[in-house]
Protein backbone atom coordinates (compact mmCIF):
# COMPACT_ATOMS: atom_id res chain seq x y z
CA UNK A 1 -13.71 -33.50 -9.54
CA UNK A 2 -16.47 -33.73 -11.74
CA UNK A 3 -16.58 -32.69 -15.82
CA UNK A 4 -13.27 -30.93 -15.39
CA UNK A 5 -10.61 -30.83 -18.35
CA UNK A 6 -7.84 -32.78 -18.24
CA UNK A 7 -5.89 -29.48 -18.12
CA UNK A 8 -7.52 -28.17 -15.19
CA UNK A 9 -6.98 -31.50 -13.52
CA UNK A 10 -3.22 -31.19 -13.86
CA UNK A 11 -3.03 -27.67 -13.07
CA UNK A 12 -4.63 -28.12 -9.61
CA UNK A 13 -2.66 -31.38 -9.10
CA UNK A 14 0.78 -29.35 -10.11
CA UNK A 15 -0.31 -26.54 -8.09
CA UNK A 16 -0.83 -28.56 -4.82
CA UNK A 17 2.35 -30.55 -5.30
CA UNK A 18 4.05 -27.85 -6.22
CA UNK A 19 3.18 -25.91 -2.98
CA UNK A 20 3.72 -29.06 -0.54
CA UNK A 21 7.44 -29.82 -2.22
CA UNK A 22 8.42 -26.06 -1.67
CA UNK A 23 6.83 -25.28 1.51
CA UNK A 24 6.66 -28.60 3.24
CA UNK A 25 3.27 -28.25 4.34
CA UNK A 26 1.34 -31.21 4.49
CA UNK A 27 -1.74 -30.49 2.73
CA UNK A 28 -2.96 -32.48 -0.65
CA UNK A 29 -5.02 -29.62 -1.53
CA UNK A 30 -4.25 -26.14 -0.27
CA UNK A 31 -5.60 -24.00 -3.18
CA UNK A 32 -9.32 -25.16 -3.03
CA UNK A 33 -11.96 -26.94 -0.86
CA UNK A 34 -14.13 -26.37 1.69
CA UNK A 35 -12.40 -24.61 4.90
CA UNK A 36 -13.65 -24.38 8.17
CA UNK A 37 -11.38 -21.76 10.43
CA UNK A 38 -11.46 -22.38 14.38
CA UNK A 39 -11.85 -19.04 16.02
CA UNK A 40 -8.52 -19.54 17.98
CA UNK A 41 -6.92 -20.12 14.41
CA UNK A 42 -8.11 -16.62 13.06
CA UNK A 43 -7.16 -14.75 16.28
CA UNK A 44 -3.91 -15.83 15.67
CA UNK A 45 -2.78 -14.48 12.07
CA UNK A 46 -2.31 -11.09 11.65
CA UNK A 47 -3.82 -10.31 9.30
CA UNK A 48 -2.27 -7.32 8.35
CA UNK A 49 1.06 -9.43 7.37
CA UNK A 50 -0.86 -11.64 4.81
CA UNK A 51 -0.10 -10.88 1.61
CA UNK A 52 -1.68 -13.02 -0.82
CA UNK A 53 -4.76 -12.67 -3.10
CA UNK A 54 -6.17 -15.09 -5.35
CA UNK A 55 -5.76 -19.17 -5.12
CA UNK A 56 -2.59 -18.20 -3.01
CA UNK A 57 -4.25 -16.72 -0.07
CA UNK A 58 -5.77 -20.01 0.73
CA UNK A 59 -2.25 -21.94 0.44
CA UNK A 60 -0.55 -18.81 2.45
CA UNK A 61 -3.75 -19.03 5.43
CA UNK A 62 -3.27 -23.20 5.41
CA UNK A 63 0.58 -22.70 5.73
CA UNK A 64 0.41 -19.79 8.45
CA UNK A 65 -2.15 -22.10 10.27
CA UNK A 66 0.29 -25.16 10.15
CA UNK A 67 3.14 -23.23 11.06
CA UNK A 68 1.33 -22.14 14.26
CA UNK A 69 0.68 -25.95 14.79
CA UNK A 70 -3.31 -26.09 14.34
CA UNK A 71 -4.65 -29.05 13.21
CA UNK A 72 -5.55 -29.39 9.96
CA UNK A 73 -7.90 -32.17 8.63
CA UNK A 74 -8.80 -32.99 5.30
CA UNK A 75 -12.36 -34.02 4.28
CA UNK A 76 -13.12 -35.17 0.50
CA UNK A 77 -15.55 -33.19 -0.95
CA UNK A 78 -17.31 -33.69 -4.86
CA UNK A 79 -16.65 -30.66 -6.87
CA UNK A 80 -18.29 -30.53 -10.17
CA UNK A 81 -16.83 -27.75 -12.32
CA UNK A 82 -19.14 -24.52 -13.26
CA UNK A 83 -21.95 -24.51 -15.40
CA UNK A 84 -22.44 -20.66 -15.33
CA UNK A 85 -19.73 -18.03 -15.26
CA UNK A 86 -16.21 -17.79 -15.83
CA UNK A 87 -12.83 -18.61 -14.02
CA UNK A 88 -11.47 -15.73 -12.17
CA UNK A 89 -7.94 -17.14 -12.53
CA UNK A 90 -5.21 -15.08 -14.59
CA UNK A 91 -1.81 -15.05 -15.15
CA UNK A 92 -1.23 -12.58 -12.51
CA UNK A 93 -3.26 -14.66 -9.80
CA UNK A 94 -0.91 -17.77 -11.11
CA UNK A 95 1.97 -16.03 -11.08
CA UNK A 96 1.35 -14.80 -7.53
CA UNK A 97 0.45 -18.45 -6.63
CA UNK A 98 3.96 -19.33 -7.69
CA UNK A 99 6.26 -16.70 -6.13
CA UNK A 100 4.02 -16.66 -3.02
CA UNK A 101 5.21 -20.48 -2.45
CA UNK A 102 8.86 -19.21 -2.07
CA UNK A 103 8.05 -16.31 -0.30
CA UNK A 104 6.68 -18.83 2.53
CA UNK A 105 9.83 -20.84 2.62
CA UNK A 106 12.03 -17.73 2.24
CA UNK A 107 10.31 -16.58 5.69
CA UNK A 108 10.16 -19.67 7.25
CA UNK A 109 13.82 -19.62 6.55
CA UNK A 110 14.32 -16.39 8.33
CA UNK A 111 11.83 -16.65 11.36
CA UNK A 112 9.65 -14.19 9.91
CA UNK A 113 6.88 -16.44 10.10
């Protein structure tokens, strides 16, 4: 990461461990990147039973891929923050990001996913 605040840093690093301890899945970052779906990886989610919006829709899509035992590889990428625009996160997008977390384990827990 590139001319990002030392905040921002530890929020995305917080985020992503937070969402590996909790849902055990073994990504180092789930809430950003570049992602590259297989077609046999999107045929499989319903998506009609994915709830998430926001920085949590990527960790809930890497998590409902990795329960379904994909593959999932990892490739470094340079991200220099913005020079134009604003963030779109809010409290309500963090917020989500932090409940949707348990809501993974919670089904996990009870088959539903």
């Amino acid at each position: 990461m590139v001319n990002w605040p030392l905040r921002r840093l530890f929020l995305s690093y917080g985020a992503n461990l937070y969402a590996r301890l909790v849902t055990g899945i073994p990504i180092k970052d789930s809430t950003g990147g570049f992602k590259a779906w297989s077609r046999d990886v999107l045929e499989s989610i319903n998506f009609n039973e994915v709830q998430s919006q926001g920085y949590s829709f990527q960790i809930e899509m890497n998590y409902r891929a990795w329960r379904k035992q994909f593959k999932i590889h990892e490739h470094s990428i340079i991200f220099v923050d913005r020079t134009i625009g604003e963030s779109k996160m809010s409290r309500h997008i963090m917020f989500e990001a932090i409940w949707m977390v348990w809501r993974l384990r919670i089904w996990r827990i009870f088959g539903w996913i």
